[in-house]
Every structure is written in structure tokens, then in C-alpha cells.
N, C-alpha and C. Protein backbone atom coordinates (compact mmCIF):
# COMPACT_ATOMS: atom_id res chain seq x y z
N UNK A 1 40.59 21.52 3.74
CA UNK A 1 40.77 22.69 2.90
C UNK A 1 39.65 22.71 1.86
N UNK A 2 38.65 23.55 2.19
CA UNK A 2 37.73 23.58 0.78
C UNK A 2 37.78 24.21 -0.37
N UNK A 3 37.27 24.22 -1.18
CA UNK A 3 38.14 24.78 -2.41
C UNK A 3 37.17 25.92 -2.69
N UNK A 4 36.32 26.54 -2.04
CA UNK A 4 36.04 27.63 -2.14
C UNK A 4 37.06 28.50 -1.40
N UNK A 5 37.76 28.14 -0.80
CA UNK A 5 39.14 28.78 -0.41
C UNK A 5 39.95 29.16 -0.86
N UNK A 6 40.23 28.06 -2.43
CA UNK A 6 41.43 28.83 -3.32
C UNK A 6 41.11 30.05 -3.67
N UNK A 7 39.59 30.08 -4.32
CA UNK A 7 39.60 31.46 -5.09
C UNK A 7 39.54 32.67 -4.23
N UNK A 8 40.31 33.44 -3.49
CA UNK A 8 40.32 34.28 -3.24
C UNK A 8 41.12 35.30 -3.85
N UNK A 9 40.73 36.62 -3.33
CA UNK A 9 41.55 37.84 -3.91
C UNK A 9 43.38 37.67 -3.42
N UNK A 10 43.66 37.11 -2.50
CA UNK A 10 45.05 37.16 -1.18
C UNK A 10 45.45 36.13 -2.31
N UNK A 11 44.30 34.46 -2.62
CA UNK A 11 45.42 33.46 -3.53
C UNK A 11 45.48 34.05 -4.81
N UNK A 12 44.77 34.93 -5.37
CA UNK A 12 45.09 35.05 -6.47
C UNK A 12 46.30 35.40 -7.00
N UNK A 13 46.37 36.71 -6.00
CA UNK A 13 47.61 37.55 -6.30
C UNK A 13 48.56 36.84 -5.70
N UNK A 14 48.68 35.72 -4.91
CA UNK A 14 49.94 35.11 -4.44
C UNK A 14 49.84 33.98 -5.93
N UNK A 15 49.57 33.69 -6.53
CA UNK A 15 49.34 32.90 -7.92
C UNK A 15 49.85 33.17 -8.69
N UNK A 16 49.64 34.46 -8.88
CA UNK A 16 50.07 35.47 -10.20
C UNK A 16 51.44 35.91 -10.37
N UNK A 17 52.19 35.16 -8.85
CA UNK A 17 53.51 35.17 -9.37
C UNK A 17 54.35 34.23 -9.91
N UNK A 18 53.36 33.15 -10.02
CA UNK A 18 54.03 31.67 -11.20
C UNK A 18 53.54 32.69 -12.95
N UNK A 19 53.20 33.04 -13.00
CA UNK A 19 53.22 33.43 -14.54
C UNK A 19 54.16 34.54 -15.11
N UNK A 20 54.12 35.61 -12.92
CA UNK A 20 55.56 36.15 -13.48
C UNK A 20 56.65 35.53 -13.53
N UNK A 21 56.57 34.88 -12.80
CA UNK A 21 58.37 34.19 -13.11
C UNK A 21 58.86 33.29 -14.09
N UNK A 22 57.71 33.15 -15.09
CA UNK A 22 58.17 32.66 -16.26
C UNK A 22 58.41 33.61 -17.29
N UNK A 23 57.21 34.69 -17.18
CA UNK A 23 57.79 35.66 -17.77
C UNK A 23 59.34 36.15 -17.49
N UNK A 24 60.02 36.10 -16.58
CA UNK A 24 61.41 36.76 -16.18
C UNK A 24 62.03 35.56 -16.61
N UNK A 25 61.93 34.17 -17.15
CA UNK A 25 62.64 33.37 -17.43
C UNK A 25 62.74 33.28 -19.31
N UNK A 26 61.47 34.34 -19.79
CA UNK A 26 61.70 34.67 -20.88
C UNK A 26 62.14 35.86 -21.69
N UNK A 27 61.89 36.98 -20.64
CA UNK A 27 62.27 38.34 -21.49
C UNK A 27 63.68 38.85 -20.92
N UNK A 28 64.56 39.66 -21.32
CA UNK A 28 65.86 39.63 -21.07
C UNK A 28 66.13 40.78 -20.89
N UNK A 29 65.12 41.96 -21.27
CA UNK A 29 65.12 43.26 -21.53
C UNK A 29 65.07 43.75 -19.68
N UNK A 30 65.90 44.45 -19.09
CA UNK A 30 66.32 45.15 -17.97
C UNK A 30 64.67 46.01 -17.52
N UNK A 31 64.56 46.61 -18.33
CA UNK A 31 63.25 47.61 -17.44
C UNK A 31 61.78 46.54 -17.44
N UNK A 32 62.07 45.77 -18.50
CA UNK A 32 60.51 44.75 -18.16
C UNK A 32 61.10 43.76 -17.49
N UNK A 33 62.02 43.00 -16.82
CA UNK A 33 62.34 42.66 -15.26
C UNK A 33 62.16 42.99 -14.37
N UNK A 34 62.34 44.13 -13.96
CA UNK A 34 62.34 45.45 -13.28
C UNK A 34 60.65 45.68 -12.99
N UNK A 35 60.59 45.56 -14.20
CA UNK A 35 58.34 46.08 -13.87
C UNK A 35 58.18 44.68 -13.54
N UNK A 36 58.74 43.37 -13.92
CA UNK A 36 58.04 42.04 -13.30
C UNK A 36 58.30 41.58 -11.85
N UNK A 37 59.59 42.48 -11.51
CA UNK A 37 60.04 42.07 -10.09
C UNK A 37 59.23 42.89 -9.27
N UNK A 38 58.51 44.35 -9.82
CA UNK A 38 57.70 45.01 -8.95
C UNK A 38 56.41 45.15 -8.74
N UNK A 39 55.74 44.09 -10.09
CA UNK A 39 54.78 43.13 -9.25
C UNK A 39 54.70 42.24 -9.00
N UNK A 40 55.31 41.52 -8.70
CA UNK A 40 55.95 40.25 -8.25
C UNK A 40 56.22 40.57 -6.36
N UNK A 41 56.70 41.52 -6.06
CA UNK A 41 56.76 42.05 -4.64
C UNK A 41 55.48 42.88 -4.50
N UNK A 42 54.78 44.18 -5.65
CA UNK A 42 54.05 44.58 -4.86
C UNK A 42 52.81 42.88 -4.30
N UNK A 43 52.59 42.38 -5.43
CA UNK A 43 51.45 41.31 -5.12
C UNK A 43 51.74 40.43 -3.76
N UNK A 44 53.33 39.98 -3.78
CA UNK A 44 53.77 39.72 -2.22
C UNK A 44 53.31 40.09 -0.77
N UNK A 45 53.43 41.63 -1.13
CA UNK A 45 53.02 42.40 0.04
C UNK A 45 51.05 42.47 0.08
N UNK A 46 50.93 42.80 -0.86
CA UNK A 46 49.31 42.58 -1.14
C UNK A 46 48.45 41.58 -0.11
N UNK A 47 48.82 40.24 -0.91
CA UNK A 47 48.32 39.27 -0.45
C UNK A 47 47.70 38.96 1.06
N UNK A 48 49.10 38.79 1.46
CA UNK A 48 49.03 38.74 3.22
C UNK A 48 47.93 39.83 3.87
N UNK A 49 48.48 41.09 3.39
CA UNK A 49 47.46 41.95 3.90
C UNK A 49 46.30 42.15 3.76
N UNK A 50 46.06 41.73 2.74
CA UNK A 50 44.69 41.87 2.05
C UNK A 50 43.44 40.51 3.06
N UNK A 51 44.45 39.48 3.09
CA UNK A 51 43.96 38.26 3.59
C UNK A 51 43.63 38.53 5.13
N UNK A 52 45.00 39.53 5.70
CA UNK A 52 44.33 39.53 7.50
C UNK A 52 43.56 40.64 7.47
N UNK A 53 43.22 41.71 6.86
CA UNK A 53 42.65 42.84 6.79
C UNK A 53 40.95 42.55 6.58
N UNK A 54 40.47 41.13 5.92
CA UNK A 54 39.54 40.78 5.58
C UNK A 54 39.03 39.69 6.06
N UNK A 55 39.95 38.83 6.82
CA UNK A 55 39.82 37.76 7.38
C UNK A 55 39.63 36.40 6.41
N UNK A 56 40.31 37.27 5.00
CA UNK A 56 40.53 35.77 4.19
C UNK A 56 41.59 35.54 4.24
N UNK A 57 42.50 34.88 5.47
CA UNK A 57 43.50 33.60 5.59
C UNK A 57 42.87 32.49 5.59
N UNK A 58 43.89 31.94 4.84
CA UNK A 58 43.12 30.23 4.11
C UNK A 58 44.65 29.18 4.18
N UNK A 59 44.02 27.71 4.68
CA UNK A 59 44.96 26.79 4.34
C UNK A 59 45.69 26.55 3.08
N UNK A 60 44.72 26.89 2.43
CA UNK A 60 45.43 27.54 0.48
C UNK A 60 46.41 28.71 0.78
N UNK A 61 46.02 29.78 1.04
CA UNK A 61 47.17 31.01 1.38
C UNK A 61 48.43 30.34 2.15
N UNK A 62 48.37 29.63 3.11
CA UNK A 62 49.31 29.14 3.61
C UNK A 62 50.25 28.46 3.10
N UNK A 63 49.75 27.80 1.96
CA UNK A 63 50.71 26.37 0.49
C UNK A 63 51.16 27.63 -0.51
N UNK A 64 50.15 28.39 -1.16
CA UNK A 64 50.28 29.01 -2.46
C UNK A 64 51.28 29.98 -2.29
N UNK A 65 51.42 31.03 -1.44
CA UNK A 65 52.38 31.97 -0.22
C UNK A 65 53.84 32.01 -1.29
N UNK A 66 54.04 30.56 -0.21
CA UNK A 66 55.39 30.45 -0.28
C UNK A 66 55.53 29.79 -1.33
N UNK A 67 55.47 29.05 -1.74
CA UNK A 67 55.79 28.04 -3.09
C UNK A 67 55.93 29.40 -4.12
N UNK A 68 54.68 30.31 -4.71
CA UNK A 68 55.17 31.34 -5.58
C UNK A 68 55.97 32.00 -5.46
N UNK A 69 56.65 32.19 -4.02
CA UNK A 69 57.68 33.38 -3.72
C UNK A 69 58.63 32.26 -4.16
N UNK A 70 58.95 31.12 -3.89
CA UNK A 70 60.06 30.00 -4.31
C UNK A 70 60.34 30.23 -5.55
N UNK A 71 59.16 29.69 -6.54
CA UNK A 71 59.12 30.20 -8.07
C UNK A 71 59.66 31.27 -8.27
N UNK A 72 59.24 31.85 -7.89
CA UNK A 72 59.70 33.08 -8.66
C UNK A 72 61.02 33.90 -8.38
N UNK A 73 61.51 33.69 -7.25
CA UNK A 73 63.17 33.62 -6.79
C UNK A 73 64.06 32.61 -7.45
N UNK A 74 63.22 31.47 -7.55
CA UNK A 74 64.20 30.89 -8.33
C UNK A 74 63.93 30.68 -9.68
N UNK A 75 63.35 31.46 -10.64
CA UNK A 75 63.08 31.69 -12.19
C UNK A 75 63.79 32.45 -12.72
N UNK A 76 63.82 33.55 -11.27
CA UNK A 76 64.60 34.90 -11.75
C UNK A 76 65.94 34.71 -11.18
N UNK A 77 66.59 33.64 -10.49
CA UNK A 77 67.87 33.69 -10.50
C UNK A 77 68.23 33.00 -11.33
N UNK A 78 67.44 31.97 -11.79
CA UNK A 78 67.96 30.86 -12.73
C UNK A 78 68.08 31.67 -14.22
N UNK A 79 67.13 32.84 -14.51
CA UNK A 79 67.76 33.32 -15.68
C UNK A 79 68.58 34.38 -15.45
N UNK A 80 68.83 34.75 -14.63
CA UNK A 80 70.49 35.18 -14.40
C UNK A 80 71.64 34.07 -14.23
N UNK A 81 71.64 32.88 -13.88
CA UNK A 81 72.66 31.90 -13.81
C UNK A 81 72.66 31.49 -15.23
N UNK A 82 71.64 31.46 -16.30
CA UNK A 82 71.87 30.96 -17.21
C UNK A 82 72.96 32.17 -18.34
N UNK A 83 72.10 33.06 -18.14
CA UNK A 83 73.00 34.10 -18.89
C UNK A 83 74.60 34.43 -18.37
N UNK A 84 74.81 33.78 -17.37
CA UNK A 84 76.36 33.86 -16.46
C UNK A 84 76.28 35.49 -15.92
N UNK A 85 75.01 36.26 -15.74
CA UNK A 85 75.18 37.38 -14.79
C UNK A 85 74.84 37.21 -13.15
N UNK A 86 74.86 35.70 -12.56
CA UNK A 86 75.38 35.06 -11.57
C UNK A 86 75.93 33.79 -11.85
N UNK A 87 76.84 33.95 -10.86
CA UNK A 87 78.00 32.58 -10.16
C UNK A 87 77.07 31.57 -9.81
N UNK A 88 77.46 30.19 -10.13
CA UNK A 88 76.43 29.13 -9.69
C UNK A 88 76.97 29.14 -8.09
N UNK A 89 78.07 29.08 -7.68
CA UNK A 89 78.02 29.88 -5.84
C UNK A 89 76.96 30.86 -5.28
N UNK A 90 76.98 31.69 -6.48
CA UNK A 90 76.07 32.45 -5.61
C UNK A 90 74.25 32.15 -6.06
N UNK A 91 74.19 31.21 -6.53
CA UNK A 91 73.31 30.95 -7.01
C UNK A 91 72.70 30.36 -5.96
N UNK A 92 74.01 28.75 -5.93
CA UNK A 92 73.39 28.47 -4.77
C UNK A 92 72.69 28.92 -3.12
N UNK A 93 73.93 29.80 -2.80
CA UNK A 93 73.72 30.80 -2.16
C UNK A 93 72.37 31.68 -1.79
N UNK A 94 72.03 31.98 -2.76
CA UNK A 94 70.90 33.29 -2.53
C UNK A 94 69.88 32.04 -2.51
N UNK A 95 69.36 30.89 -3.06
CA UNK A 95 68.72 29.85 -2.47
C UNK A 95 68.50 28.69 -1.61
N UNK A 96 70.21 29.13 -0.64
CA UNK A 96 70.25 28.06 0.60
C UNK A 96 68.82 27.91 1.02
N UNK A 97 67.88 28.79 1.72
CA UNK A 97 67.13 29.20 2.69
C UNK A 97 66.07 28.81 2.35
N UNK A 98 65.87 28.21 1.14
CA UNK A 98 64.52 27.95 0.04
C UNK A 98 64.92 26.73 -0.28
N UNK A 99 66.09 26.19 -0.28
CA UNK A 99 66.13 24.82 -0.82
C UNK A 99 65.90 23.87 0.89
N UNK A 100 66.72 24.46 1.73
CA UNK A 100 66.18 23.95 2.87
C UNK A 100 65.55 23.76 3.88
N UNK A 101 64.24 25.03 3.44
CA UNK A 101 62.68 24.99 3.95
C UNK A 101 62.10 23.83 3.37
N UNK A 102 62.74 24.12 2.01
CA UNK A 102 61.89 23.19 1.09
C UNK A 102 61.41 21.65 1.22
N UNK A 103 63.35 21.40 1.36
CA UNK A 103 63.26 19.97 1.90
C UNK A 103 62.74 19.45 3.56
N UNK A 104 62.93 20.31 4.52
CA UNK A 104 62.66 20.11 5.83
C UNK A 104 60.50 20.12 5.97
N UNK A 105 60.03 20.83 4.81
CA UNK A 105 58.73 20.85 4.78
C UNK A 105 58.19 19.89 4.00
N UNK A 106 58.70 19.05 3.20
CA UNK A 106 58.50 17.74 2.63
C UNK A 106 58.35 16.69 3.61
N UNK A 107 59.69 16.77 4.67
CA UNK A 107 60.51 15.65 5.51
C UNK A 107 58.65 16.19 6.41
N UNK A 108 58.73 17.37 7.33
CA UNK A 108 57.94 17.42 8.45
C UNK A 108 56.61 16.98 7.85
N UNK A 109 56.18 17.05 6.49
CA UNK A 109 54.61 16.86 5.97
C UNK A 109 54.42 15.69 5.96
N UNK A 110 55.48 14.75 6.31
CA UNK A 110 55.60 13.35 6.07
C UNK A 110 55.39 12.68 7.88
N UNK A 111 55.23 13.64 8.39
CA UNK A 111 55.31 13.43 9.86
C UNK A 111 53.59 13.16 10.30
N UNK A 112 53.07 12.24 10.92
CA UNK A 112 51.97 12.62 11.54
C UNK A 112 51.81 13.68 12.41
N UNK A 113 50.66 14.24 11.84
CA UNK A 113 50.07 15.27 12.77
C UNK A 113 50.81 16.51 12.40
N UNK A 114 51.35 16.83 11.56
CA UNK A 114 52.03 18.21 11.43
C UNK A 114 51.47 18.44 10.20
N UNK A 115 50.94 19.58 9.66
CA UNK A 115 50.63 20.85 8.75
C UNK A 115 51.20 21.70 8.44
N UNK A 116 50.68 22.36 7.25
CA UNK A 116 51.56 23.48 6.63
C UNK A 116 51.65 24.89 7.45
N UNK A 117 50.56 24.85 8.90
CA UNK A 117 50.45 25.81 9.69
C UNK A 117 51.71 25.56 10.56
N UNK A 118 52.22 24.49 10.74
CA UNK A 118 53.28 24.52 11.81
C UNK A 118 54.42 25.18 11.52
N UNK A 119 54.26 24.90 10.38
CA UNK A 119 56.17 25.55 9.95
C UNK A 119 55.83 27.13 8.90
N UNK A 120 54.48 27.93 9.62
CA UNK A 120 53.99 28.93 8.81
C UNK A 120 55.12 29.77 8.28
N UNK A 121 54.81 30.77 7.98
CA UNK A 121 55.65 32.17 7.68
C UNK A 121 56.01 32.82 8.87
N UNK A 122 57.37 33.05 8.71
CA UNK A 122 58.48 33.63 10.19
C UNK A 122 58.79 34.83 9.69
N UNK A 123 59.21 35.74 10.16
CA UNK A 123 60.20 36.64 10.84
C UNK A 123 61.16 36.93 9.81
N UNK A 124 61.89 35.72 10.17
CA UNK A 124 63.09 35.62 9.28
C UNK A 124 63.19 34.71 8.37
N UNK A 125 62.17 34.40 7.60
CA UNK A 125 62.09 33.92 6.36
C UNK A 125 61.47 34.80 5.63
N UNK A 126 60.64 35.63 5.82
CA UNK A 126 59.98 36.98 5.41
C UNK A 126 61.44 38.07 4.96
N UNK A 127 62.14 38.20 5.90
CA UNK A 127 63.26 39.16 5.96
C UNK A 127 64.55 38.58 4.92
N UNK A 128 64.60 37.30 4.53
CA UNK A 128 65.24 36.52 3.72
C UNK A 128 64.51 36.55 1.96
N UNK A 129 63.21 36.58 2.05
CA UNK A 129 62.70 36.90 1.14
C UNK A 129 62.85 38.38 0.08
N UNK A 130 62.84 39.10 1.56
CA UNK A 130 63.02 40.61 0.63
C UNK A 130 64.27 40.83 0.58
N UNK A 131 65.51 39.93 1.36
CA UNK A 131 66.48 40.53 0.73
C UNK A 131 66.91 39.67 -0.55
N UNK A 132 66.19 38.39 -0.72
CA UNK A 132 66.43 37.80 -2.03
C UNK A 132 66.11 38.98 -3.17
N UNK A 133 64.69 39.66 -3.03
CA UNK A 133 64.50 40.46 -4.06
C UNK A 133 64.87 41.69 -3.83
N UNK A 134 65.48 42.26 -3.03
CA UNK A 134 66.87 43.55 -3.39
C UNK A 134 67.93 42.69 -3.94
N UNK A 135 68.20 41.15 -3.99
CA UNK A 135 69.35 40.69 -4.63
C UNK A 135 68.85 40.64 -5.99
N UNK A 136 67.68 40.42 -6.25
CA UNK A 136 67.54 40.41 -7.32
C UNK A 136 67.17 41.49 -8.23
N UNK A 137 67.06 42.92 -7.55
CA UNK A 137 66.89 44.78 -7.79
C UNK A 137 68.18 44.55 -8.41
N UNK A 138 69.16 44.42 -7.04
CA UNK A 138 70.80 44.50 -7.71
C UNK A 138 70.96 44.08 -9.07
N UNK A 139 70.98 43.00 -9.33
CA UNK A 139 71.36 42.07 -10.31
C UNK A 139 70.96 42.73 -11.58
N UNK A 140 69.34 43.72 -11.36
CA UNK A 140 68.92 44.44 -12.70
C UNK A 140 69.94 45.44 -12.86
N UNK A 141 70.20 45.87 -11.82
CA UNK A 141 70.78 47.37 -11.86
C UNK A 141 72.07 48.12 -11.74
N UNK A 142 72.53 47.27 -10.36
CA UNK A 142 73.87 47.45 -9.69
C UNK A 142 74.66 46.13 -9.52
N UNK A 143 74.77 45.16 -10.74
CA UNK A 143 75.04 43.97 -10.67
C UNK A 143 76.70 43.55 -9.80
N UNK A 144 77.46 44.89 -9.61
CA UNK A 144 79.14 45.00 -8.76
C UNK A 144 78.21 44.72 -7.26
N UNK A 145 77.23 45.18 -7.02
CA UNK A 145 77.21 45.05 -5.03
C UNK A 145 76.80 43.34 -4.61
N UNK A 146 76.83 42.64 -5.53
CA UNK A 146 76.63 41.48 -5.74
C UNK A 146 77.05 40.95 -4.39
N UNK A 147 78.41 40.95 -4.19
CA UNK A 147 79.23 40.52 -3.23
C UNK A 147 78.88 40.69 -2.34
N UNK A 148 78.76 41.94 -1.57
CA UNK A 148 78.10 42.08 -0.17
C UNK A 148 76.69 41.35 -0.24
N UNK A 149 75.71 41.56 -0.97
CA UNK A 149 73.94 41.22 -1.05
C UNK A 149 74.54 39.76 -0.54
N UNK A 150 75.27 39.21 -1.70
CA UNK A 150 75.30 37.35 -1.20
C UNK A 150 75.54 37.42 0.03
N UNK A 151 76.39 37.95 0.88
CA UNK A 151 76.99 37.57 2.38
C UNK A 151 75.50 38.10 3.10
N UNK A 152 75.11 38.73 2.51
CA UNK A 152 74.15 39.86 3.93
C UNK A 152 73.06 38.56 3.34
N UNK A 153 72.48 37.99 2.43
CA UNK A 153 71.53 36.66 2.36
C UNK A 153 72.11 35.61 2.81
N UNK A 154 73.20 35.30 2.66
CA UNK A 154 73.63 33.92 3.52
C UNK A 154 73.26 34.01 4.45
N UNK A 155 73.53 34.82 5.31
CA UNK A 155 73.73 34.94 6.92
C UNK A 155 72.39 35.01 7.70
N UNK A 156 71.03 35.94 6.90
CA UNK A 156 70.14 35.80 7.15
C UNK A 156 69.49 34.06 6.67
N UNK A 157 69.89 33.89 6.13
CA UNK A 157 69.42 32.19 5.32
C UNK A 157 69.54 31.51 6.54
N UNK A 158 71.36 31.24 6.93
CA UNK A 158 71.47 30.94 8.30
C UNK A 158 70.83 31.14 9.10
N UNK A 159 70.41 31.78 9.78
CA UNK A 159 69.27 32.31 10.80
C UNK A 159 68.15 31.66 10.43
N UNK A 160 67.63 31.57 9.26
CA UNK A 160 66.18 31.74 9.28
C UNK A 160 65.67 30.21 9.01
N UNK A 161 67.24 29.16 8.76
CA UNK A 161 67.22 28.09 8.60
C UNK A 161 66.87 27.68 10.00
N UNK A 162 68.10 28.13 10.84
CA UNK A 162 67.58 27.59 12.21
C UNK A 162 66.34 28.11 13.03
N UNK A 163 65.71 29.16 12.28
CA UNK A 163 64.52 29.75 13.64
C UNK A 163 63.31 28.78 13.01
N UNK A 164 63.44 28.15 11.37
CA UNK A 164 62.58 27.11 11.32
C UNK A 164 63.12 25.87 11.68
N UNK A 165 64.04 25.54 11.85
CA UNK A 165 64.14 24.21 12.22
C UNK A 165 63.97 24.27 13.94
N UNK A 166 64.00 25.05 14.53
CA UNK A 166 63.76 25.28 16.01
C UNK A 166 62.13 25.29 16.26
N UNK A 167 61.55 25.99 15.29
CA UNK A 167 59.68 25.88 15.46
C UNK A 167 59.64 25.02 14.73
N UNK A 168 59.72 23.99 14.30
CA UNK A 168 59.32 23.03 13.97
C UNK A 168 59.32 22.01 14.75
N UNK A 169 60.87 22.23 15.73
CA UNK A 169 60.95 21.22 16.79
C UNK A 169 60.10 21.38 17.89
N UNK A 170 59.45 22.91 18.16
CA UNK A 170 58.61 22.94 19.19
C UNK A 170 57.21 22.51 18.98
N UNK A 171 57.00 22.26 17.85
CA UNK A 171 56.04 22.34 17.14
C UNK A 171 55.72 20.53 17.37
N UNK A 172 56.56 19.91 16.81
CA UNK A 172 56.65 18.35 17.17
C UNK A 172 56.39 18.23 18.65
N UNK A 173 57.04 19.11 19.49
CA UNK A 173 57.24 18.49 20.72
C UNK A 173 55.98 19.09 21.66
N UNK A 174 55.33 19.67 20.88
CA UNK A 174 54.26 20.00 21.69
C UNK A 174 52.91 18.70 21.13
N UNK A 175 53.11 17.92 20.31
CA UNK A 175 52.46 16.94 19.61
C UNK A 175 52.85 16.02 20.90
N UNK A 176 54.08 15.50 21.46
CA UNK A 176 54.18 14.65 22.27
C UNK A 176 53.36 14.45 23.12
């Protein structure tokens, strides 16, 4: 990984969402959440595109990606769990899918011969992502639909737990 790689336009803006999510762990005010959660997703969507559109995908884009989308899902739920405008259930909840990428990408990095390309960005960890942040739209806005959002993220979590733990196994087993 050379480090003329970090600085790109794709890592930047995937970067720039560790400073939002501290910001959302400090301001409390509803419409500047609201403007931090919507660049916080537009820069989400940015990134990626910007990176295949230009042909700057980088082994950096691949680490920085996800880790800021982590941050920042869990900054902005954690200052809703702190203020008690979420259930530590559902806390846990809306971060099954992130706590156990998390740990399964520690466990596999510890593996010879496997990279942060093996266990890239899916399908349905992408689709788990954005419904974390309509859970977290809700929470600004329509904080009652709570209930359904948690079930409709569990279930995708589920899924998206096993479609990585399934490419990961193919992923090993093509190492054999």
C-alpha cells in the first residue's frame, strides 16, 4: 500500500466522516444532525464512485470505507443511547452487523494470506448500511417507527452476516 494512495479525493471524503461523527456526538440540535447525517451519506455515496469512475480504487479505500461508515454509525447511535432516545437492545441491534464484520475481519486478518480485499464491500452490507442511516433519519425525525426500522436491520444484519462469513469461507478455500 503506498501512501501516495491515501491522499486521494474517494479517501478523503471517506475520512471526513470521522470528524462528522464526532461532531453528532457533540451537537444535540435536530436540523444540524440532520445536515451531518447528509453529508455523512452524501460523502458515502461520493467516494466509491468517484474512485471507480476515475480509477482511484486504493488498498487505503478499501480500510478507510468501512471503518468511517463504522464510526460514524456508531457515534451517532451512541449519542442517541446516551440521551435514552434509543434502547441499549436496540442499540445493540442496529450494530449486530458491524460488531460482527468487525470481529470476523480482525480474526480473518490474522489468517495467512488473506487481505482486506477478501472480505471487500458486499451487497448486503452496503444495503445494511443505508438502512442503518434511514435508522438513523428516523431517530432525527420519526423516532415511533423505531420498531419496525430495528426488525427490517436485524434481519438484513442476519443476512449480511452470513453472505460475509460465506465469502470469506470461499475466499480461504480457494487459498487451499
Amino acid at each position: 500500500m503506498a501512501i501516495r494512495d491515501l491522499l486521494t479525493l474517494p479517501n478523503i471524503l471517506s475520512a471526513s466522516r470521522i470528524p462528522l461523527a464526532a461532531g453528532f456526538l457533540l451537537i444535540e440540535k435536530t436540523p444540524l444532525r440532520l445536515a451531518l447525517l447528509g453529508m455523512a451519506s452524501a460523502t458515502d455515496l461520493l467516494d466509491g464512485w468517484i474512485a471507480r469512475r476515475t480509477g482511484r480504487t486504493t488498498q487505503w479505500g478499501a480500510i478507510i470505507d468501512p471503518i468511517a461508515d463504522k464510526l460514524f454509525v456508531l457515534a451517532a447511535l451512541t449519542a442517541f443511547l446516551v440521551r435514552d432516545d434509543l434502547s441499549a437492545r436496540d442499540y445493540v441491534v442496529l450494530l449486530s452487523r458491524d460488531i460482527a464484520t468487525s470481529i470476523g475481519a480482525v480474526m480473518a486478518l490474522a489468517l495467512p494470506g488473506v487481505g482486506p480485499r477478501d472480505f471487500g464491500a458486499r451487497l448486503s452490507g452496503k444495503v445494511v448500511t443505508v438502512l442503518q442511516l434511514l435508522a438513523l433519519l428516523a431517530l432525527c425525525v420519526a423516532p415511533r417507527s423505531m420498531g419496525v426500522i430495528v426488525v427490517v436491520v436485524g434481519v438484513a444484519s442476519i443476512v449480511s452476516i452470513a453472505d460475509y462469513t460465506l465469502a470469506l469461507a470461499v475466499a480461504l478455500g480457494r487459498r487451499r
